[in-house]
PDB file of N, CA and C in Angstrom:
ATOM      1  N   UNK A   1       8.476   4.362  14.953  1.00  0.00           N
ATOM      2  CA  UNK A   1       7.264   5.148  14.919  1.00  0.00           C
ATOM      3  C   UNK A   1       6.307   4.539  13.915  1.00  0.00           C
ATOM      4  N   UNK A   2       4.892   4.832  14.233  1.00  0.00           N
ATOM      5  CA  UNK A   2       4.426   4.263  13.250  1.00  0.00           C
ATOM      6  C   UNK A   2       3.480   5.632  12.116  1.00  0.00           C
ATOM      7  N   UNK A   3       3.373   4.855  10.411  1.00  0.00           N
ATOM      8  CA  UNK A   3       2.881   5.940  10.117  1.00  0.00           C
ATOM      9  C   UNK A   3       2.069   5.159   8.785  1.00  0.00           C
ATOM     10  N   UNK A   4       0.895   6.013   9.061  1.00  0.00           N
ATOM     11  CA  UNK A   4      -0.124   5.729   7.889  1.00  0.00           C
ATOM     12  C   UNK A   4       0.139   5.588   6.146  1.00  0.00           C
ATOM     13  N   UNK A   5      -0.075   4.528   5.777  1.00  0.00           N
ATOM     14  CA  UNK A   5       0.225   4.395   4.267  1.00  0.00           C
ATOM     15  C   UNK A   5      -1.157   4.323   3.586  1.00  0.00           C
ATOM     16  N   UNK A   6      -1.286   5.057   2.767  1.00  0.00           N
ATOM     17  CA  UNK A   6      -2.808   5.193   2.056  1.00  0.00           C
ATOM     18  C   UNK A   6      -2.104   3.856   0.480  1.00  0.00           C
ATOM     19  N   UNK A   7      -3.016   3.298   0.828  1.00  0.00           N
ATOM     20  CA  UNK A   7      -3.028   1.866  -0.455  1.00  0.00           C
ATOM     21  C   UNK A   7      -3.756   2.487  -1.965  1.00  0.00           C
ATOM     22  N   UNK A   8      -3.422   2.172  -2.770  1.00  0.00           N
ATOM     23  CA  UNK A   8      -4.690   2.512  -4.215  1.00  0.00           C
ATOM     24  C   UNK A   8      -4.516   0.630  -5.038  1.00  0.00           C
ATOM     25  N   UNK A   9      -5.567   0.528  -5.794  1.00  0.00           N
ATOM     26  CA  UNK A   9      -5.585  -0.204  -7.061  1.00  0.00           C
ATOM     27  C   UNK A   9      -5.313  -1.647  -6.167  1.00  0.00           C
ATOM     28  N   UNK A  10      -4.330  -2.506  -7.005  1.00  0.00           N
ATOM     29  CA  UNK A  10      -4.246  -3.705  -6.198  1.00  0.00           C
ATOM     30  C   UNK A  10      -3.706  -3.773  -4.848  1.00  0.00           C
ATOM     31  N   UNK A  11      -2.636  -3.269  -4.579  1.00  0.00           N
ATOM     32  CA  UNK A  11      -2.248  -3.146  -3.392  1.00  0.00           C
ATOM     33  C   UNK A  11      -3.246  -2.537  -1.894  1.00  0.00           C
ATOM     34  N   UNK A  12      -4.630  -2.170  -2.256  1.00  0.00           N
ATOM     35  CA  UNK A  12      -5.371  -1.918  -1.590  1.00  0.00           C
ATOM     36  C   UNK A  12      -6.004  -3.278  -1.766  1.00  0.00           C
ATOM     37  N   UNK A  13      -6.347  -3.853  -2.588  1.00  0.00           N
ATOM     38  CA  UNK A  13      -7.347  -5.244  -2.883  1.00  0.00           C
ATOM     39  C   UNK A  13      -6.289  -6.634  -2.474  1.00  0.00           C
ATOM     40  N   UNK A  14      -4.977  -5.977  -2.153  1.00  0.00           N
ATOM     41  CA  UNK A  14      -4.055  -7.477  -1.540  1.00  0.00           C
ATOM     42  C   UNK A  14      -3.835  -7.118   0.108  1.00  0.00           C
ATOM     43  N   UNK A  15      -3.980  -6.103   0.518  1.00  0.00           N
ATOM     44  CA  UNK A  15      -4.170  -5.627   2.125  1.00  0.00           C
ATOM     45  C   UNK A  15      -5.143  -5.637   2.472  1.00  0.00           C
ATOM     46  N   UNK A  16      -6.693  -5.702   1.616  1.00  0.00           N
ATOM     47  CA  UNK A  16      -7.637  -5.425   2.651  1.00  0.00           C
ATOM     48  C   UNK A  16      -8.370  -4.290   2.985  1.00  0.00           C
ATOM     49  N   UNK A  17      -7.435  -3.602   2.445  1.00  0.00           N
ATOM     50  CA  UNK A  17      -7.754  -2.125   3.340  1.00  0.00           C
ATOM     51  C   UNK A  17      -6.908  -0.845   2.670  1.00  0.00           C
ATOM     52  N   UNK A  18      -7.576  -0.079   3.097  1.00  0.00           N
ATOM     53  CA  UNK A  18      -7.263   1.751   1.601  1.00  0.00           C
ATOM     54  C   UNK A  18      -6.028   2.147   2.745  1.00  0.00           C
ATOM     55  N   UNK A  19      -5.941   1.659   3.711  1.00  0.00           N
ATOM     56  CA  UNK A  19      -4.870   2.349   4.414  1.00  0.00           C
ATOM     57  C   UNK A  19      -3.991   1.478   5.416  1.00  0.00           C
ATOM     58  N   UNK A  20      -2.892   1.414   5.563  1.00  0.00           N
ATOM     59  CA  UNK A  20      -2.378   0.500   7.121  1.00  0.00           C
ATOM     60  C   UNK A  20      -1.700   1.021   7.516  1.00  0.00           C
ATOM     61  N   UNK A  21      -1.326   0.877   8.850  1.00  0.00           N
ATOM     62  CA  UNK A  21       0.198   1.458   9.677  1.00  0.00           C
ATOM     63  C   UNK A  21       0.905   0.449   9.273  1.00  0.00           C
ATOM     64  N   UNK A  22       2.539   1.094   9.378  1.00  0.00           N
ATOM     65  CA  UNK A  22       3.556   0.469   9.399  1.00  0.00           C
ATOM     66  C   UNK A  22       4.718   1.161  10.563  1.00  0.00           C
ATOM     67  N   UNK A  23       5.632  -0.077  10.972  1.00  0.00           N
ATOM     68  CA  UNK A  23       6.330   0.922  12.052  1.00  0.00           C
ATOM     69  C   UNK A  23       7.507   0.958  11.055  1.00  0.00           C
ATOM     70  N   UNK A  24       7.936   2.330  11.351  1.00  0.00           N
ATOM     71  CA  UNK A  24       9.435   2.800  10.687  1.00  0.00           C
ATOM     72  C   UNK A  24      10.515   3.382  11.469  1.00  0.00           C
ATOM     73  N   UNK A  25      11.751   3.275  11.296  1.00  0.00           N
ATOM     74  CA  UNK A  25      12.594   3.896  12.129  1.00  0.00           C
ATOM     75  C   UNK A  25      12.450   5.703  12.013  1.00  0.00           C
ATOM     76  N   UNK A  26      12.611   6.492  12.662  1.00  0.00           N
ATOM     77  CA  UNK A  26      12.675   7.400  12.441  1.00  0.00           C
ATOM     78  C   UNK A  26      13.071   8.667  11.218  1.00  0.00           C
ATOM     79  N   UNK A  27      14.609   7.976  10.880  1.00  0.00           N
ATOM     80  CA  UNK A  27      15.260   8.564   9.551  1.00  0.00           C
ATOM     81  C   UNK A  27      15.047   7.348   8.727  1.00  0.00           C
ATOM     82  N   UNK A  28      14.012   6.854   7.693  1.00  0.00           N
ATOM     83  CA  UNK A  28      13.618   6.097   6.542  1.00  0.00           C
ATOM     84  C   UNK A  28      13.186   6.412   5.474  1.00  0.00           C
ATOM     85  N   UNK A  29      14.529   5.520   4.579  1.00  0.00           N
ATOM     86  CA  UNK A  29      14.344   6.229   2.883  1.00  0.00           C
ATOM     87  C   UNK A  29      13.345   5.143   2.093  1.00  0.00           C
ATOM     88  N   UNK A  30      13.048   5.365   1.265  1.00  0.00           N
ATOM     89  CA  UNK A  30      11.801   4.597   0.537  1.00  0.00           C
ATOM     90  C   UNK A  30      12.391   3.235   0.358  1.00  0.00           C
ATOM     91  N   UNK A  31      13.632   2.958  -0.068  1.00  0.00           N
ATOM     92  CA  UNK A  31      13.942   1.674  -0.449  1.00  0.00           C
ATOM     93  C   UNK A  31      14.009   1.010   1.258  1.00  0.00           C
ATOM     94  N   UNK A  32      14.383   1.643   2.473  1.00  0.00           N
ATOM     95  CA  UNK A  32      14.154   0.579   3.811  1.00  0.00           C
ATOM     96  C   UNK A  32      12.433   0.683   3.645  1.00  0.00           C
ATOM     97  N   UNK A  33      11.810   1.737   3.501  1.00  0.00           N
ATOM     98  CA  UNK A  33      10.333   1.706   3.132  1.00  0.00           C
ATOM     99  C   UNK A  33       9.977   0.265   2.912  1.00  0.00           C
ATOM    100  N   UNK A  34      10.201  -0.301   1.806  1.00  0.00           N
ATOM    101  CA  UNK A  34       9.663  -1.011   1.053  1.00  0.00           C
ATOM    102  C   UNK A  34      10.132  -2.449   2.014  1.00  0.00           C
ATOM    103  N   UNK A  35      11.068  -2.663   2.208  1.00  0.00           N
ATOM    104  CA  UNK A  35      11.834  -3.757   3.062  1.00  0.00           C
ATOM    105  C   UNK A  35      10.889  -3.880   4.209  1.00  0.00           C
ATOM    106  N   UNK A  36      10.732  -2.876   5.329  1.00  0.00           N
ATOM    107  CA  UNK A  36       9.902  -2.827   5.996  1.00  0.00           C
ATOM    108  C   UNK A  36       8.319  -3.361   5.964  1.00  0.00           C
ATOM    109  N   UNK A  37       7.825  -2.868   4.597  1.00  0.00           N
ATOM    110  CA  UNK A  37       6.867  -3.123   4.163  1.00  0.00           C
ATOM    111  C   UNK A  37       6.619  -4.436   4.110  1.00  0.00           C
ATOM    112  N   UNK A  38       7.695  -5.010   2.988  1.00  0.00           N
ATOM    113  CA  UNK A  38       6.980  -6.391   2.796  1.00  0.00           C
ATOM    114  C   UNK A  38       7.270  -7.406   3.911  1.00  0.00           C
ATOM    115  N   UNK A  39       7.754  -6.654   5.204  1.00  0.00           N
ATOM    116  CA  UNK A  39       8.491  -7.611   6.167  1.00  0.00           C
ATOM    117  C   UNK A  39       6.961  -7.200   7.357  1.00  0.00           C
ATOM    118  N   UNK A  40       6.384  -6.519   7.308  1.00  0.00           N
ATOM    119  CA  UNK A  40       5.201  -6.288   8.069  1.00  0.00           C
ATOM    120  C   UNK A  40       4.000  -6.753   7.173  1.00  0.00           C
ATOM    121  N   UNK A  41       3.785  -6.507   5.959  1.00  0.00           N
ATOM    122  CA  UNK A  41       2.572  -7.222   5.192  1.00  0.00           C
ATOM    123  C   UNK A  41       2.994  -8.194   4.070  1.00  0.00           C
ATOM    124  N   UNK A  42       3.197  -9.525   4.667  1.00  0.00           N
ATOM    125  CA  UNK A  42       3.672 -10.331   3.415  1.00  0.00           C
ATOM    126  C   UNK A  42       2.514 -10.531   1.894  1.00  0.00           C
ATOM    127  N   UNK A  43       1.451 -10.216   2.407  1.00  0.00           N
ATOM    128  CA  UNK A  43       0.444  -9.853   1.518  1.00  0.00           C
ATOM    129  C   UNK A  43       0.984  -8.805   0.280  1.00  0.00           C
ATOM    130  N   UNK A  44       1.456  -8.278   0.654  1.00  0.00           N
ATOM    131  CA  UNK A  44       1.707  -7.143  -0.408  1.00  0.00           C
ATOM    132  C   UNK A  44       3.594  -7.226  -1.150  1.00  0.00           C
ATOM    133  N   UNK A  45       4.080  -8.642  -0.656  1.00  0.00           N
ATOM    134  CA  UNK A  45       5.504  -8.594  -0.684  1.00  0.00           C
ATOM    135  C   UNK A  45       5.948  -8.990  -2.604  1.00  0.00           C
ATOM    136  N   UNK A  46       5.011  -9.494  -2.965  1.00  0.00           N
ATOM    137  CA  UNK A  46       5.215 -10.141  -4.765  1.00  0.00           C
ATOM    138  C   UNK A  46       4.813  -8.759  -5.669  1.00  0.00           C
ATOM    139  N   UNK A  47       4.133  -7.057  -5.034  1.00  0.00           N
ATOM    140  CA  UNK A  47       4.155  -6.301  -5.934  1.00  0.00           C
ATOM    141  C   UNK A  47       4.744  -4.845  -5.231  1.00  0.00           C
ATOM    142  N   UNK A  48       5.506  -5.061  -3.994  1.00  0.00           N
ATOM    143  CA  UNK A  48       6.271  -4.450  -3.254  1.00  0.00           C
ATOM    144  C   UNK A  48       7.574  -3.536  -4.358  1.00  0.00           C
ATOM    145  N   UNK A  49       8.231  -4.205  -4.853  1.00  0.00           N
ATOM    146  CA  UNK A  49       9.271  -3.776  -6.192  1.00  0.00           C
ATOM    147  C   UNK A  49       8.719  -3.198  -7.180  1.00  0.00           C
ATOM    148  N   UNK A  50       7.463  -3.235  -7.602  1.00  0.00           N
ATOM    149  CA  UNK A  50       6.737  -2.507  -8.421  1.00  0.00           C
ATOM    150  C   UNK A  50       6.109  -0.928  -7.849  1.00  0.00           C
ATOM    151  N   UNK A  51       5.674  -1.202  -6.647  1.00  0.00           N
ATOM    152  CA  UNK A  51       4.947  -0.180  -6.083  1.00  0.00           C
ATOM    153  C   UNK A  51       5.537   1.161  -6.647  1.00  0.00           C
ATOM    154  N   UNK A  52       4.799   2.367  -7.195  1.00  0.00           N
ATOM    155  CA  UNK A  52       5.134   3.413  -7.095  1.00  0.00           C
ATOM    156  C   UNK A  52       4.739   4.228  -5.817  1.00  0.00           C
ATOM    157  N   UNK A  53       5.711   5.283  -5.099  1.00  0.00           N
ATOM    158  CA  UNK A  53       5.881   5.819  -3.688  1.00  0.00           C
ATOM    159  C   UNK A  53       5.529   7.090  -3.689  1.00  0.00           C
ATOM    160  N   UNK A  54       4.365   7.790  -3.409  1.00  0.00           N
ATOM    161  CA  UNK A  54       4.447   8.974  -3.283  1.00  0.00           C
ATOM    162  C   UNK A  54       4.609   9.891  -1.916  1.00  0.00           C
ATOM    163  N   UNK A  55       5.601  10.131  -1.654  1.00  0.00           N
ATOM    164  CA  UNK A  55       5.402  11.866  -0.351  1.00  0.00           C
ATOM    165  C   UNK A  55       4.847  12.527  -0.525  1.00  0.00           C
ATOM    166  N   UNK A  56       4.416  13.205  -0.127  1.00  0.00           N
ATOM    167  CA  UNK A  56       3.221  14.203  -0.097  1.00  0.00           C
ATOM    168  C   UNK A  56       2.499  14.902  -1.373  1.00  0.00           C
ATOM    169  N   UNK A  57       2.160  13.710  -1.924  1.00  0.00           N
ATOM    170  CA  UNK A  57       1.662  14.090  -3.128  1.00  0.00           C
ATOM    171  C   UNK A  57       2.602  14.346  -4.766  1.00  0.00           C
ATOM    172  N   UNK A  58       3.899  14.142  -3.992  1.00  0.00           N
ATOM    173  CA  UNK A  58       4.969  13.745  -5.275  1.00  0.00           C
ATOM    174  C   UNK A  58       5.687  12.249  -5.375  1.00  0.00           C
ATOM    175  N   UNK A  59       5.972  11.413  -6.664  1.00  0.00           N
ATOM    176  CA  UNK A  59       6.375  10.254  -6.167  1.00  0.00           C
ATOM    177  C   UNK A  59       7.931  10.790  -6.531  1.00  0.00           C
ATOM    178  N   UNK A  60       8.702   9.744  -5.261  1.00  0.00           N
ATOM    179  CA  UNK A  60       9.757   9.844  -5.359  1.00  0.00           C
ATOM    180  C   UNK A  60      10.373   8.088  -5.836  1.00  0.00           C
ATOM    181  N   UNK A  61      12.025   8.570  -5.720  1.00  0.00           N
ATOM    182  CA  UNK A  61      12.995   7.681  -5.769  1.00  0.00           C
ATOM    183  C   UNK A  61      13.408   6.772  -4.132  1.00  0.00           C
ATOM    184  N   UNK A  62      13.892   5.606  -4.687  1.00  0.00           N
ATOM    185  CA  UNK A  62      14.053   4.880  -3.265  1.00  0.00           C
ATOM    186  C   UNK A  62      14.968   5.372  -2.239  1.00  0.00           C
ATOM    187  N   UNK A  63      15.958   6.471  -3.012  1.00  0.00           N
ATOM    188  CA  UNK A  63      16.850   7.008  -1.838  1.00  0.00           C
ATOM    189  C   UNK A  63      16.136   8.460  -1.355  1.00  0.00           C
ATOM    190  N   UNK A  64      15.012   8.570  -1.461  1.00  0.00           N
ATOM    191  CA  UNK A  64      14.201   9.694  -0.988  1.00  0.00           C
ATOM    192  C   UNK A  64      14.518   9.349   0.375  1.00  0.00           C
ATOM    193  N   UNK A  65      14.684  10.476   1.812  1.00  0.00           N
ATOM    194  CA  UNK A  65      14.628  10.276   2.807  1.00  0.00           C
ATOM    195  C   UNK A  65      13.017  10.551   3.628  1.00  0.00           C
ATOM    196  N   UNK A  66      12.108   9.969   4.016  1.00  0.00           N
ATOM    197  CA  UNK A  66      10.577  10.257   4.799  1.00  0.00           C
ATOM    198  C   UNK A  66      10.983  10.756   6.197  1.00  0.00           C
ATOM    199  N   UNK A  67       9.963  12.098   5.881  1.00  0.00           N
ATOM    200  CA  UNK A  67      10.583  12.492   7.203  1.00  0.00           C
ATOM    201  C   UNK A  67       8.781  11.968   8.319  1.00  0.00           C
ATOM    202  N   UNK A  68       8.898  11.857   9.530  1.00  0.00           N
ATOM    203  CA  UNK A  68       8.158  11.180  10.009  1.00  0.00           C
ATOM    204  C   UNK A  68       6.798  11.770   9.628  1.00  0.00           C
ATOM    205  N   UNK A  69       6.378  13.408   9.304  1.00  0.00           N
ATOM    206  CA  UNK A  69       4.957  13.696   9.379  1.00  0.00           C
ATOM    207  C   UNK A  69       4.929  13.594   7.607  1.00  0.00           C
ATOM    208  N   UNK A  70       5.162  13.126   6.825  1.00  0.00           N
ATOM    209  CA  UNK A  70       5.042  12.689   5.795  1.00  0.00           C
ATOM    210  C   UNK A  70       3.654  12.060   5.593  1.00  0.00           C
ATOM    211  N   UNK A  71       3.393  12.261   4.275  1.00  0.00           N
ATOM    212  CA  UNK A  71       2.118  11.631   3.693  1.00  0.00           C
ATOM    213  C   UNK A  71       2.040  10.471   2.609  1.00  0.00           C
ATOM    214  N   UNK A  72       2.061   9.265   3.152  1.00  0.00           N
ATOM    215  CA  UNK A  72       2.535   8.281   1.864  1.00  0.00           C
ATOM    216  C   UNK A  72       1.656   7.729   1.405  1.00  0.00           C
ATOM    217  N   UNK A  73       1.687   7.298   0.072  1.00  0.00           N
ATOM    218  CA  UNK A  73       0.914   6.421  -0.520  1.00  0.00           C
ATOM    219  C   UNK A  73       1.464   5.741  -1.768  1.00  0.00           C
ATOM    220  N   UNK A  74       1.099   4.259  -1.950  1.00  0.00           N
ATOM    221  CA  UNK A  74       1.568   3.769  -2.804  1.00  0.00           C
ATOM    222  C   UNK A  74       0.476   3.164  -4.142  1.00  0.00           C
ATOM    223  N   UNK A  75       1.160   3.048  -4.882  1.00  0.00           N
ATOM    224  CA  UNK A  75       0.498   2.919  -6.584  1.00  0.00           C
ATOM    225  C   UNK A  75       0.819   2.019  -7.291  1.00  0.00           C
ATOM    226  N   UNK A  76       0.554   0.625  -7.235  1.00  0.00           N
ATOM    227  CA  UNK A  76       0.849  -0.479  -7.968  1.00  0.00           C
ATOM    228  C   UNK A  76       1.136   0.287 -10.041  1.00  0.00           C
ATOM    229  N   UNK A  77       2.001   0.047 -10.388  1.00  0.00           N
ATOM    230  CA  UNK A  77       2.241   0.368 -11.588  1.00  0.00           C
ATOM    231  C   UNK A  77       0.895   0.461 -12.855  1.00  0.00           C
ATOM    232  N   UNK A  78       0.517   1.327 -13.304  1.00  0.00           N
ATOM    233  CA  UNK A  78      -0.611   1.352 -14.435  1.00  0.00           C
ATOM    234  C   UNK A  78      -0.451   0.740 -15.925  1.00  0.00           C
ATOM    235  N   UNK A  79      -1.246  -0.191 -16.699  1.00  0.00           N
ATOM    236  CA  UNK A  79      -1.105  -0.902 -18.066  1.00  0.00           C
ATOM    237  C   UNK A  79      -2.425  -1.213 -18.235  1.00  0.00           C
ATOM    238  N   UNK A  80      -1.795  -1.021 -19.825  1.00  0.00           N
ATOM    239  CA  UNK A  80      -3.425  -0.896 -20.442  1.00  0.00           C
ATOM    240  C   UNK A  80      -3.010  -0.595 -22.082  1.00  0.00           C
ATOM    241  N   UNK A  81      -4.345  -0.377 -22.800  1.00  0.00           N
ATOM    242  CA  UNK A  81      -3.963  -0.551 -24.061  1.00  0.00           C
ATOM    243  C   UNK A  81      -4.968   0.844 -24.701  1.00  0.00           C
TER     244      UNK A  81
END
């Protein structure tokens, strides 16, 4: 199935674009998430391990399970001084 990923910060400025589809299997936990990910946008595959994952407005852990009407978005890690 496929399902909308809303991009922020760099990971929007290494895709191109504030949002992309990705296809996922039906039952997918954040860590196949991410596999998936960098195996559909190699663009985004060197800050893929960094990405923070949010579901519907909470970020989770990689063994989070997405259920398909889920709302994702990811968050390249924040630094600064």
């Amino acid at each position: 199935m496929k399902q909308t990923v809303k991009l922020f910060a760099q990971a929007k400025d290494l895709a191109g674009s504030e949002s992309i589809e990705i296809q996922t299997e039906e039952q997918t936990t954040v860590a196949r998430f991410r596999e998936l990910l960098s195996e559909q946008y190699p663009s985004l595959q060197a800050i893929v391990p960094h990405l923070l994952i949010a579901i519907d407005m909470n970020y989770v852990s990689d063994d989070f399970l997405i259920n398909p009407e889920s709302e994702i978005a990811c968050f390249p890690p924040v630094s600064g001084g």
